[in-house]
Protein backbone atom coordinates (compact mmCIF):
# COMPACT_ATOMS: atom_id res chain seq x y z
CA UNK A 1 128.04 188.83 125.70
CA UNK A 2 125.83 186.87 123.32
CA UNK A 3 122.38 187.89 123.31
CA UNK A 4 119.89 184.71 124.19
CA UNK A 5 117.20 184.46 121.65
CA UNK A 6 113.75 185.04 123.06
CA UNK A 7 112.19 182.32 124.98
CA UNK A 8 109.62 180.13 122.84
CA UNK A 9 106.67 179.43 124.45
CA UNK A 10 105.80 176.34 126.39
CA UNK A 11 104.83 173.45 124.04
CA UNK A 12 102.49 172.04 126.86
CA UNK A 13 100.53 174.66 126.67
CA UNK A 14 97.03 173.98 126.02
CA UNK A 15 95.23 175.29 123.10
CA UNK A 16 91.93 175.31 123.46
CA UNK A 17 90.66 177.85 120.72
CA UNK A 18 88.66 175.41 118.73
CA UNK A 19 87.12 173.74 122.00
CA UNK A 20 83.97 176.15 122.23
CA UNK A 21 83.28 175.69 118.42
CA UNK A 22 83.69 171.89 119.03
CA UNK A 23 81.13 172.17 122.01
CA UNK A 24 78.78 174.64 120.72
CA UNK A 25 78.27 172.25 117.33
CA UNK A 26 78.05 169.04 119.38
CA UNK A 27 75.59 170.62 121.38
CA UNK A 28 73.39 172.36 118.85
CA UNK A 29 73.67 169.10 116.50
CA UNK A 30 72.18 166.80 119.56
CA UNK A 31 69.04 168.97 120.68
CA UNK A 32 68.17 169.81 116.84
CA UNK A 33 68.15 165.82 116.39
CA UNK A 34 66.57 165.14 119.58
CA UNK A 35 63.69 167.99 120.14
CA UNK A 36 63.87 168.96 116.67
CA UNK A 37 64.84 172.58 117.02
CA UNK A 38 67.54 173.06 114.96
CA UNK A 39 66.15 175.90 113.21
CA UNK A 40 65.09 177.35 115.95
CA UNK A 41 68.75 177.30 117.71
CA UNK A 42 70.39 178.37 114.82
CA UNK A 43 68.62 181.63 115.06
CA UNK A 44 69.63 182.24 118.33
CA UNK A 45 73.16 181.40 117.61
CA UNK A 46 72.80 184.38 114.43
CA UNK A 47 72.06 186.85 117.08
CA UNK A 48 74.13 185.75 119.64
CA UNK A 49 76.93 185.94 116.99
CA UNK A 50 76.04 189.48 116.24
CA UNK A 51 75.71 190.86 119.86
CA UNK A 52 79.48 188.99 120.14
CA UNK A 53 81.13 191.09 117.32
CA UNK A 54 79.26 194.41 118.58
CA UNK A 55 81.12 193.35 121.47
CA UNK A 56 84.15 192.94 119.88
CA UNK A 57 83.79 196.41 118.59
CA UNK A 58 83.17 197.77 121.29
CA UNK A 59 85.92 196.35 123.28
CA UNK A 60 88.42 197.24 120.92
CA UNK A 61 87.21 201.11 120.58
CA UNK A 62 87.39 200.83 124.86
CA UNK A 63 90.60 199.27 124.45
CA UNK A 64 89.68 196.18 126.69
CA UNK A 65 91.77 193.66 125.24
CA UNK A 66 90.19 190.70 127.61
CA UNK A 67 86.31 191.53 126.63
CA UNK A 68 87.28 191.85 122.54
CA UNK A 69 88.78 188.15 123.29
CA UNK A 70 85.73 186.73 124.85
CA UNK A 71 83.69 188.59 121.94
CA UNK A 72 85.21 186.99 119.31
CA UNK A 73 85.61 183.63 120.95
CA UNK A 74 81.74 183.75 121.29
CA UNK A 75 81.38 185.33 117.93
CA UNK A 76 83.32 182.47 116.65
CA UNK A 77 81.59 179.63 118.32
CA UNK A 78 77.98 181.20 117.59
CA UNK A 79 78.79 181.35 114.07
CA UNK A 80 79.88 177.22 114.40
CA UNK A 81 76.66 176.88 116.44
CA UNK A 82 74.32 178.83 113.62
CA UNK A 83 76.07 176.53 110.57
CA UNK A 84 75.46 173.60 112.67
CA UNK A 85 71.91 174.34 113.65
CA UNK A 86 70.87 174.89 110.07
CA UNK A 87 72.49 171.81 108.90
CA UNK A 88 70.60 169.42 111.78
CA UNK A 89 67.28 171.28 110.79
CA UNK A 90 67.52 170.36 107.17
CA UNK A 91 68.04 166.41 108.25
CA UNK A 92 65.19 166.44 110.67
CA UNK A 93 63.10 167.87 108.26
CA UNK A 94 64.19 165.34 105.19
CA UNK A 95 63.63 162.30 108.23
CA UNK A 96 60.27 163.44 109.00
CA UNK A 97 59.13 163.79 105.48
CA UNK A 98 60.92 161.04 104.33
CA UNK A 99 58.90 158.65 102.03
CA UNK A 100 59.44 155.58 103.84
CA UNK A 101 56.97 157.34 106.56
CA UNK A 102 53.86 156.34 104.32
CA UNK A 103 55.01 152.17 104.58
CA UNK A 104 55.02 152.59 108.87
CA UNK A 105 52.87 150.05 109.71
CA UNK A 106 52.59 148.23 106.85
CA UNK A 107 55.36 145.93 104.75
CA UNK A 108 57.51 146.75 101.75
CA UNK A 109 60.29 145.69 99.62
CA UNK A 110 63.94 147.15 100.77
CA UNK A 111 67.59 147.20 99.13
CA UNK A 112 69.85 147.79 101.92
CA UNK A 113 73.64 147.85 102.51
CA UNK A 114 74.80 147.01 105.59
CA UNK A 115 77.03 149.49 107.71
CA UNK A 116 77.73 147.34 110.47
CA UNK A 117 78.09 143.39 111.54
CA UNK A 118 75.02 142.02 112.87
CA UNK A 119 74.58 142.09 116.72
CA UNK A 120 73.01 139.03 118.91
CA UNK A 121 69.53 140.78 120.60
CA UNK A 122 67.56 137.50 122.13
CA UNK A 123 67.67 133.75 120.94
CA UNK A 124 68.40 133.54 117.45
CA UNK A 125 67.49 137.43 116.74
CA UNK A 126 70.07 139.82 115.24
CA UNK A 127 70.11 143.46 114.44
CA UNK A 128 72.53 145.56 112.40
CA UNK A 129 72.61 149.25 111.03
CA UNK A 130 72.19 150.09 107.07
CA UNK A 131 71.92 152.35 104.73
CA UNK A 132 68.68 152.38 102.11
CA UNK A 133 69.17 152.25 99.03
CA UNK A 134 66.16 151.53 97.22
CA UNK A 135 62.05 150.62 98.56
CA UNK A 136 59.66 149.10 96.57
CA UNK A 137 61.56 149.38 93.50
CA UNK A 138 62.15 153.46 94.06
CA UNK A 139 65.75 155.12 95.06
CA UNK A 140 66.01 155.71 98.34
CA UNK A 141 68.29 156.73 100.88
CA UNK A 142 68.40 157.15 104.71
CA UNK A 143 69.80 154.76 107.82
CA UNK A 144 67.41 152.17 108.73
CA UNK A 145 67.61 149.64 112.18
CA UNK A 146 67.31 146.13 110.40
CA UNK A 147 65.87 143.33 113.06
CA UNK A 148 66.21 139.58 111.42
CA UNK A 149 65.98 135.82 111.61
CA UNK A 150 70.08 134.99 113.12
CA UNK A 151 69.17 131.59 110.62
CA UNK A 152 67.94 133.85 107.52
CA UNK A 153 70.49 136.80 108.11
CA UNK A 154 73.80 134.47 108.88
CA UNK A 155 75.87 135.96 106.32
CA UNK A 156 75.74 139.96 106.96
CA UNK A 157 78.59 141.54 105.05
CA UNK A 158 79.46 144.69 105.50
CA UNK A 159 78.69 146.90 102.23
CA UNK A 160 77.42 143.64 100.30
CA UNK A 161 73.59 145.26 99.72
CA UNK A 162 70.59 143.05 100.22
CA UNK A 163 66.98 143.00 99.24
CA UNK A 164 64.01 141.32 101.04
CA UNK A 165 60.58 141.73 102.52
CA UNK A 166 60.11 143.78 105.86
CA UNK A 167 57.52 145.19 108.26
CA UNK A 168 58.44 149.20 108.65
CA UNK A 169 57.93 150.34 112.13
CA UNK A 170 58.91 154.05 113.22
CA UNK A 171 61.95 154.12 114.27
CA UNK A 172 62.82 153.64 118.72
CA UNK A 173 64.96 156.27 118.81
CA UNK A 174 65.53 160.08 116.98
CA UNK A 175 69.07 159.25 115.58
CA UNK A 176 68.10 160.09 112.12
CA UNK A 177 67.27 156.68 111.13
CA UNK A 178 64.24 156.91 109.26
CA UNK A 179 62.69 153.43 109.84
CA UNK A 180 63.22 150.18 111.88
CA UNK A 181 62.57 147.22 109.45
CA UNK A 182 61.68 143.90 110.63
CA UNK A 183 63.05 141.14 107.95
CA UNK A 184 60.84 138.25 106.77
CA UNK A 185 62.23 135.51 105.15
CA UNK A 186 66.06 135.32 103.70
CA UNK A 187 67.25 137.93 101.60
CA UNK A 188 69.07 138.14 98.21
CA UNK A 189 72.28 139.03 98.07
CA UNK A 190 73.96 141.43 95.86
CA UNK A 191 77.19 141.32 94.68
CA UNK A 192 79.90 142.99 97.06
CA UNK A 193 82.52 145.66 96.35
CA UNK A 194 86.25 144.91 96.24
CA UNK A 195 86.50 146.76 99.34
CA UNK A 196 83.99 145.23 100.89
CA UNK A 197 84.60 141.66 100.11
CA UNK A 198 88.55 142.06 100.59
CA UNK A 199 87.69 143.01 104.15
CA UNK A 200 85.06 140.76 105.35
CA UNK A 201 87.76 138.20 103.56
CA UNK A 202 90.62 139.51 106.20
CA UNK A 203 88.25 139.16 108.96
CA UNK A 204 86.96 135.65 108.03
CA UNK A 205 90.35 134.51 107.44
CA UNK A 206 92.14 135.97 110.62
CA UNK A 207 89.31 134.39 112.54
CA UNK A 208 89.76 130.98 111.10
CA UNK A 209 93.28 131.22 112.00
CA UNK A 210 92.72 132.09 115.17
CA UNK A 211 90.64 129.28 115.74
CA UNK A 212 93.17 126.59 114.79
CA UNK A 213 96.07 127.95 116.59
CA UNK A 214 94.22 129.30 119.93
CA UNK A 215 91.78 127.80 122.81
CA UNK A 216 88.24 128.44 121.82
CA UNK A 217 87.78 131.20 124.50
CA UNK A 218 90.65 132.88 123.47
CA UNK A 219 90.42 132.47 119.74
CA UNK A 220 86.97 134.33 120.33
CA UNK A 221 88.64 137.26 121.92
CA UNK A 222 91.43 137.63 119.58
CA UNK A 223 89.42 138.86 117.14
CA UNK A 224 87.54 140.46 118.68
CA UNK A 225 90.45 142.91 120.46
CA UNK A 226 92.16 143.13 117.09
CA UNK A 227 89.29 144.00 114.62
CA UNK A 228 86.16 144.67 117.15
CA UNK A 229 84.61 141.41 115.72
CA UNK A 230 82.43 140.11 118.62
CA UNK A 231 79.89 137.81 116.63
CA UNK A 232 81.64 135.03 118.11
CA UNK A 233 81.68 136.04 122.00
CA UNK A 234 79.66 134.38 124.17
CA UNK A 235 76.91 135.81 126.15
CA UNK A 236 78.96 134.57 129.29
CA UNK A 237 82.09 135.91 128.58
CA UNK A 238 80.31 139.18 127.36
CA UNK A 239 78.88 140.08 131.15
CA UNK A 240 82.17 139.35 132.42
CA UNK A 241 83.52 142.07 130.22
CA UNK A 242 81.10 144.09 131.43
CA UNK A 243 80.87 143.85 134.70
CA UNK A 244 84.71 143.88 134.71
CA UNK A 245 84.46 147.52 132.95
CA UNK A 246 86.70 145.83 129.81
CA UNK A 247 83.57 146.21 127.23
CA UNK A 248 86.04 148.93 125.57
CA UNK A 249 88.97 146.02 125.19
CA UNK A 250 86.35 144.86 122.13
CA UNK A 251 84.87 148.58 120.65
CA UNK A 252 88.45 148.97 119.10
CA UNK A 253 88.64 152.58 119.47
CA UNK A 254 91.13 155.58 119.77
CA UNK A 255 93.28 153.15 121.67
CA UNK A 256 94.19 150.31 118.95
CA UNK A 257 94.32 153.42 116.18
CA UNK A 258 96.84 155.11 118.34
CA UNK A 259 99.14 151.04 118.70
CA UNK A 260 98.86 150.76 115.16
CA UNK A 261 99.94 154.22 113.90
CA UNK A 262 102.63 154.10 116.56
CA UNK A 263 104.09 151.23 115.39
CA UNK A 264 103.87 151.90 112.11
CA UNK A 265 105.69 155.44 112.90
CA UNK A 266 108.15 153.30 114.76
CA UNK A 267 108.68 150.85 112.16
CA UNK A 268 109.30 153.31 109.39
CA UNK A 269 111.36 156.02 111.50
CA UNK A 270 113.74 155.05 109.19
CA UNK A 271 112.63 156.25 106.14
CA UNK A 272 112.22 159.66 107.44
CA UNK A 273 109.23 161.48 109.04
CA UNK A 274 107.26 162.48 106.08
CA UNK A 275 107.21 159.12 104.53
CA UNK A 276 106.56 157.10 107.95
CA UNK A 277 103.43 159.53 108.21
CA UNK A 278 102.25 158.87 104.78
CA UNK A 279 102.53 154.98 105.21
CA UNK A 280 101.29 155.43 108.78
CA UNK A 281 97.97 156.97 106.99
CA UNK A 282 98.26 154.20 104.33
CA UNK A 283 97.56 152.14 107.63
CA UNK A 284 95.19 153.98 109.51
CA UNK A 285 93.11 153.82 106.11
CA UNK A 286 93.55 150.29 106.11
CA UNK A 287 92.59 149.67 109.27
CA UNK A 288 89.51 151.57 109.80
CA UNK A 289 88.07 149.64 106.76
CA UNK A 290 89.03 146.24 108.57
CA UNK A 291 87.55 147.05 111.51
CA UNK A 292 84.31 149.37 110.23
CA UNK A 293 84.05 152.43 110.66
CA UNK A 294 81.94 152.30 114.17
CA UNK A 295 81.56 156.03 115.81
CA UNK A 296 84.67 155.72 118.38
CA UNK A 297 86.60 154.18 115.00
CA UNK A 298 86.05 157.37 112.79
CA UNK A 299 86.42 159.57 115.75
CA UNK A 300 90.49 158.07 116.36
CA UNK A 301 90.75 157.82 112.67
CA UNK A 302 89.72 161.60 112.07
CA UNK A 303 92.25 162.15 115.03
CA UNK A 304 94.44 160.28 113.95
CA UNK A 305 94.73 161.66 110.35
CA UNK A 306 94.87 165.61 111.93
CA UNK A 307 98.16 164.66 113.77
CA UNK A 308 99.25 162.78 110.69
CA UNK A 309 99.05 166.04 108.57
CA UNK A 310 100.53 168.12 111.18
CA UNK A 311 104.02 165.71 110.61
CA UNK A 312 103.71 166.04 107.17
CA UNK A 313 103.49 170.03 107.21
CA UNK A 314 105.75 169.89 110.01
CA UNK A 315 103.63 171.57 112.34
CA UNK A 316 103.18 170.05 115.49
CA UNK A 317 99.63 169.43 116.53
CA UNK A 318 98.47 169.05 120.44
CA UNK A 319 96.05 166.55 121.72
CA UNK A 320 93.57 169.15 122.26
CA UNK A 321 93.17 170.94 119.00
CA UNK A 322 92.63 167.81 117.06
CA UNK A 323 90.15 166.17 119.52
CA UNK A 324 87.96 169.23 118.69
CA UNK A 325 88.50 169.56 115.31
CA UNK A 326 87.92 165.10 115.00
CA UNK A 327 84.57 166.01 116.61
CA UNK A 328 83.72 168.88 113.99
CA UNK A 329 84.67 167.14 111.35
CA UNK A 330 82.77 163.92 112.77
CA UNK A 331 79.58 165.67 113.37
CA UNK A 332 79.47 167.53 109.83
CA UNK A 333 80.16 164.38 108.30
CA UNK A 334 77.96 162.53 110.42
CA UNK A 335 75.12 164.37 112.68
CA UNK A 336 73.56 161.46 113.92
CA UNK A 337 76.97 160.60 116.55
CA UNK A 338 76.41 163.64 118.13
CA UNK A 339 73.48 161.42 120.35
CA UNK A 340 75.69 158.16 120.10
CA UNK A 341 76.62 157.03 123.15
CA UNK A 342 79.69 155.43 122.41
CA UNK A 343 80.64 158.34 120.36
CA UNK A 344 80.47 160.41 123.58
CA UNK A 345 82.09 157.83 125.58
CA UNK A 346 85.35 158.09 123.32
CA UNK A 347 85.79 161.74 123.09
CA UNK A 348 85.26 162.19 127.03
CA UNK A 349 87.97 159.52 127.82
CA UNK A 350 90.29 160.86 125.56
CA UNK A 351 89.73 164.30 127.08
CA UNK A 352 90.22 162.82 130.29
CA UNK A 353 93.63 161.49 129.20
CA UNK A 354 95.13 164.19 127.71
CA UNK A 355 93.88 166.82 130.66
CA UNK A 356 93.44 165.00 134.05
CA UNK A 357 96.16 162.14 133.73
CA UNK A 358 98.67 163.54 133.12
CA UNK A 359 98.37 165.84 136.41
CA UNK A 360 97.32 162.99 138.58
CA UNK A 361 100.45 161.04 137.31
CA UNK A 362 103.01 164.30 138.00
CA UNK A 363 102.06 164.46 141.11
CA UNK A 364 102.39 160.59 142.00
CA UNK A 365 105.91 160.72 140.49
CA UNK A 366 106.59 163.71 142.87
CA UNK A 367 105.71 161.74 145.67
CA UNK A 368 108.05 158.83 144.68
CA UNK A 369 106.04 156.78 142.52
CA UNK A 370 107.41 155.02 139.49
CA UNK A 371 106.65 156.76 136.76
CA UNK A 372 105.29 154.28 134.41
CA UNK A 373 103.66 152.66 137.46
CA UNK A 374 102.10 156.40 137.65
CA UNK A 375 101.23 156.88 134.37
CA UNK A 376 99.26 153.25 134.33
CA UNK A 377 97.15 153.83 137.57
CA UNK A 378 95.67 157.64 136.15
CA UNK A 379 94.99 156.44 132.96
CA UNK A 380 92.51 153.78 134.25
CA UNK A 381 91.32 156.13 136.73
CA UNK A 382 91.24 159.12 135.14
CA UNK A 383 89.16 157.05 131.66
CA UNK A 384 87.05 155.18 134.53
CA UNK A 385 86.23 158.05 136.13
CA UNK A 386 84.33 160.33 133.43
CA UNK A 387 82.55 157.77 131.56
CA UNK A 388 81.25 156.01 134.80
CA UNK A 389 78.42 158.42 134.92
CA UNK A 390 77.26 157.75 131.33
CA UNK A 391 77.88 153.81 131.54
CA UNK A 392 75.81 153.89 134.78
CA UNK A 393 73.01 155.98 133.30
CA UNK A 394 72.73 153.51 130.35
CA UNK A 395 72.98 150.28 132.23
CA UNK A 396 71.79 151.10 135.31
CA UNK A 397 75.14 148.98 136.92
CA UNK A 398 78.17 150.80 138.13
CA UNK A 399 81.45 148.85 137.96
CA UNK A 400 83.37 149.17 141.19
CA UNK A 401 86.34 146.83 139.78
CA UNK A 402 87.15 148.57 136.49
CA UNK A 403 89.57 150.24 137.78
CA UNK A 404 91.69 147.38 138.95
CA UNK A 405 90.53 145.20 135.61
CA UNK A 406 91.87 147.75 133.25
CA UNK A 407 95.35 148.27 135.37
CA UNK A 408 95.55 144.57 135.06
CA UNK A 409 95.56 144.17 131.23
CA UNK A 410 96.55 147.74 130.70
CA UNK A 411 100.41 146.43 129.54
CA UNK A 412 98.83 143.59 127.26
CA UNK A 413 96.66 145.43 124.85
CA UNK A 414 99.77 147.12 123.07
CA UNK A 415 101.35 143.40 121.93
CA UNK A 416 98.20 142.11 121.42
CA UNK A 417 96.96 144.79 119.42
CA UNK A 418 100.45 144.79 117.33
CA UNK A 419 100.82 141.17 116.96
CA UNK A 420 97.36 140.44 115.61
CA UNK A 421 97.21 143.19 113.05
CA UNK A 422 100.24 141.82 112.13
CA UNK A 423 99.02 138.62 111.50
CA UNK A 424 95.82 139.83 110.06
CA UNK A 425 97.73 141.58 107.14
CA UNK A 426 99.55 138.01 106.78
CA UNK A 427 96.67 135.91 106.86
CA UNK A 428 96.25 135.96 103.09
CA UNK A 429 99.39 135.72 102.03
CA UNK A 430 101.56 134.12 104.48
CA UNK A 431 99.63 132.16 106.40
CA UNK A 432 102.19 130.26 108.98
CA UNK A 433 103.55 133.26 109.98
CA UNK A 434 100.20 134.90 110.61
CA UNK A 435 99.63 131.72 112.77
CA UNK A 436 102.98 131.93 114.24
CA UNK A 437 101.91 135.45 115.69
CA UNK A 438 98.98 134.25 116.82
CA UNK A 439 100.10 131.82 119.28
CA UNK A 440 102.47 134.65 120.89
CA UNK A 441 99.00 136.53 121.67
CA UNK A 442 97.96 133.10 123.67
CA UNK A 443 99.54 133.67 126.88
CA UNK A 444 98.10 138.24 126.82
CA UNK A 445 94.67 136.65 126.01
CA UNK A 446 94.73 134.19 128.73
CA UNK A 447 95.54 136.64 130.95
CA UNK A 448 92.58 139.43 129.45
CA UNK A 449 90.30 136.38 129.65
CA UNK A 450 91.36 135.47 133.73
CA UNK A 451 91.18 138.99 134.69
CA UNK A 452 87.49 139.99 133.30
CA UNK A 453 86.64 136.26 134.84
CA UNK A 454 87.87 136.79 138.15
CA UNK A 455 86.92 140.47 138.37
CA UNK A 456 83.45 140.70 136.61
CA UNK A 457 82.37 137.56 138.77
CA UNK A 458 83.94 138.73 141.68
CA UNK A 459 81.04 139.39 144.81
CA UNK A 460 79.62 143.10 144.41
CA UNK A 461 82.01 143.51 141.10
CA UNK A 462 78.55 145.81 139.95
CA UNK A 463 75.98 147.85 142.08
CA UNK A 464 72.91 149.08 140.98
CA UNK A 465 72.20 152.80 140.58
CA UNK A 466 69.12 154.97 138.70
CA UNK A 467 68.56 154.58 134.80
CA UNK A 468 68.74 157.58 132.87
CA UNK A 469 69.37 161.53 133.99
CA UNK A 470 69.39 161.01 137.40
CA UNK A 471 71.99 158.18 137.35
CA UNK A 472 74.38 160.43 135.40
CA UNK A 473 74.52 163.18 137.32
CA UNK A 474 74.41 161.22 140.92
CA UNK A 475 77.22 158.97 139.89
CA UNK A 476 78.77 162.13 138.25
CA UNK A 477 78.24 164.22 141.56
CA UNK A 478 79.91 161.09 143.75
CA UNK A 479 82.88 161.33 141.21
CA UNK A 480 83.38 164.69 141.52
CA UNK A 481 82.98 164.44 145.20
CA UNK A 482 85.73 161.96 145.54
CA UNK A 483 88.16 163.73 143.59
CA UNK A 484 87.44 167.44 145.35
CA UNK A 485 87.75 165.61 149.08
CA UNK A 486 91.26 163.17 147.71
CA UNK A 487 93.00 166.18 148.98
CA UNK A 488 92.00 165.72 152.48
CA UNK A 489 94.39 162.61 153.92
CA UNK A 490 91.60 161.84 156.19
CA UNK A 491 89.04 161.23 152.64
CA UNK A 492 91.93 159.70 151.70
CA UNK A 493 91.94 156.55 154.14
CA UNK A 494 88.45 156.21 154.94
CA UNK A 495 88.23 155.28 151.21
CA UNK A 496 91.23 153.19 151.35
CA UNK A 497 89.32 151.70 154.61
CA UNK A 498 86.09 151.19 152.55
CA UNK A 499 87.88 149.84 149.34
CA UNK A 500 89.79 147.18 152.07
CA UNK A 501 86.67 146.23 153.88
CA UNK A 502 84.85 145.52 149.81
CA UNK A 503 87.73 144.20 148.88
CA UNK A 504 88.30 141.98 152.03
CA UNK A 505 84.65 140.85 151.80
CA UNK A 506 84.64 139.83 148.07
CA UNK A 507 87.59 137.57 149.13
CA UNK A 508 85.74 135.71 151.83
CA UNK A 509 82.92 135.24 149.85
CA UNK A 510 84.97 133.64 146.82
CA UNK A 511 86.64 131.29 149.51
CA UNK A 512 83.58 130.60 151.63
CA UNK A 513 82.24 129.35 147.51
CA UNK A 514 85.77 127.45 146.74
CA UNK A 515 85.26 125.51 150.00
CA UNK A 516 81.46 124.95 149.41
CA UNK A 517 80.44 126.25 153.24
CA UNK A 518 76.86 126.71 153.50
CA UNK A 519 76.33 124.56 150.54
CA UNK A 520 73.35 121.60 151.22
């Protein structure tokens, strides 16, 4: 009899060895920034890093395999924690003593370069982030919060530096931006990088095209679910979005980076593994400087580019592993998105994906569900579930629809996604293709445009809750609440009852409106 060759281990497994590490360095990283006790923490970790490998020591002498594992897990994430803290305490200390700190209050001369498109704050008002690059005729470096004139500050490219006149104000918030500066009068431009300008040049062009081939509210969106440019969404269709929980549809995060590099892998299968993966990075490179790198951007990208060298060394590389190691990489790189909301917001859905949908969605197809039907229902709930309590926190409004919005559009972000970076590679070269493309995206955007209509304005689509702390945890306590007592059939249908009796109710009211009763 042949002997079998010994069983390899489960490739689901989950391996979560570089999760405390991830954790401990986010963690450390956001109190040093905001209390300003990085120092202080990475001392703590130092000690708490020794007392771990005396316990590894001491485990292994015992011979207690399980407490020399915990040791050096700890050791290990202590060590992470200590690098980390001493890293954030050396950039709160360079913020604080930065020399823009003598101008606060006063006015000064600035060359900055912007990081970011301009965003729409009030009538006529923008504000955009940047880096510093020189003040009052000095070097200088640091991120700054520029507020301008929407008239004076109309043409905002993205690495294209600029120099005016400002008022320097402390900065709102302890992000590590060093100043907030308040524009007066226009600025003058400097000349752009290749980079730069062959980007903004994509955008501006895909844009245009959108706009002679689409409907105006749908040749706003396009762009703006293709390359995250929202300077042309209205403030109408904008709290539709949000009350309709679709605000992500335009952030362009881990979601579109995961279409593109898909389809590029798909594309190329062809040519063999190694070289799909190298033009699928050749992409992903491409893309991120299209769309700017924004925090839930680099967070995919980094992601993205782990699993990408895990096909080329033909390794392969869980979901797990490289979510942690995006977010160490992330937060060396860049300390300040370990307090960024929407930095947060990205790693915590795609947590929520990789752990708690696919779970929810086994046990639906075990109970006779279709499985792609499955797999589309606990990936809305399972995303809508864990970053309801920060979205409510921020906002103070928590989206009882989003759910239902994001099932709705779920299968139409994949060909819009495709079809428009497509097109927005073929815009300069090609243009009545790129336009051809564009018009197949006309019927998905409709549709994305109906749904966050009809859902955000639907009766009751938002309820208020608490600002702040106490709105994350409540709303997080109700979550968890709901999914410990699902088990229970009886939880089960008096929340089916309740979502009926909100749901009947929101229909009433939108007919009661149609047919104008109670009108004068």
């Amino acid at each position: 009899m042949t002997p079998q060759p010994p069983t390899a281990p489960t490739a689901d497994r989950l391996d979560v060895r570089l999760v405390p590490a991830a954790l401990a360095g986010w963690g450390v990283t956001a109190a040093g920034i905001q209390w300003r006790i990085g120092g202080t923490l990475a001392v703590l970790c130092a000690l708490l890093a020794a007392a771990a490998v005396a316990l590894c020591r001491y485990a292994g002498r015992t011979r207690r395999p399980g407490w020399r594992l915990a040791g050096a897990a700890l050791a290990a994430a202590s060590m992470v924690g200590a690098g980390f803290g001493w890293a954030v305490a050396l950039r709160t200390e360079s913020v604080a003593h930065h020399p823009i700190t003598a101008a606060f209050g006063g006015t000064a001369t600035v060359t900055v370069t912007p990081s970011e498109s301009p965003l729409s704050v009030g009538a006529r008002r923008v504000m955009f982030r940047a880096t510093l690059q020189r003040l009052d005729g000095a070097e200088s470096s640091g991120r700054v919060m520029v507020f301008a004139s929407g008239m004076d500050f109309a043409e905002v490219m993205v690495g294209q530096s600029m120099a005016f006149r400002a008022k320097v104000a402390r900065p709102a918030r302890r992000d590590l931006t060093v100043a907030a500066l308040t524009a007066q009068g226009q600025p003058r431009l400097g000349e752009p990088g290749p980079v730069a300008r062959a980007a903004h040049r994509v955008r501006a062009r895909f844009a245009a095209a959108a706009g002679q081939v689409l409907p105006g509210e749908q040749a706003r969106m396009l762009p703006a679910l293709v390359l995250g440019d929202t300077s042309a969404i209205t403030a109408a269709t904008g709290r539709e979005f949000r009350a309709a929980g679709l605000t992500h549809l335009m952030a362009v995060s881990g979601a579109n980076v995961t279409i593109v590099c898909g389809a590029v892998l798909f594309s190329a299968r062809l040519v063999g593994p190694r070289a799909a993966a190298v033009l699928a990075g050749i992409a992903l490179v491409a893309f991120v400087i299209v769309v700017q790198p924004t925090a839930s951007v680099l967070r995919a990208a980094v992601m993205g580019a782990i699993a990408l060298l895990g096909v080329l060394s033909a390794r392969q590389r869980q979901a797990i592993p490289s979510l942690a190691a995006s977010v160490l990489v992330l937060l060396a790189l860049a300390p300040h998105l370990a307090v960024d909301v929407g930095f947060a917001l990205s790693v915590i859905a795609t947590a929520a994906l990789v752990l708690i949908a696919p779970v929810w969605s086994a046990r639906l197809v075990a109970r006779g569900w279709p499985k792609p039907l499955a797999v589309a229902v606990c990936v809305a709930w399972a995303a809508n579930l864990v970053t309801a309590p920060l979205i409510a926190g921020i906002s103070g409004r928590l989206s009882l629809v989003s759910t239902l919005a994001n099932l709705a559009v779920a299968a139409l972000v994949a060909p819009i996604t495709v079809l428009g970076s497509v097109a927005a590679v073929l815009c300069g070269w090609w243009p009545a293709a790129a336009q051809l493309l564009i018009r197949f995206t006309g019927p998905e955007l409709w549709w994305v445009c109906r749904v966050a209509h009809w859902t955000g304005g639907a009766p009751a689509a938002t309820v208020p809750v608490p600002e702040g702390v106490t709105g994350v945890v409540g709303v997080g306590a109700a979550a968890l609440l709901v999914v410990v007592c699902w088990r229970w059939r009886w939880c089960r249908r008096v929340l089916a009852a309740l979502a009926l009796c909100a749901l009947a109710w929101s229909v009433s009211e939108v007919l009661t409106g149609w047919a104008g009763v109670g009108a004068a």
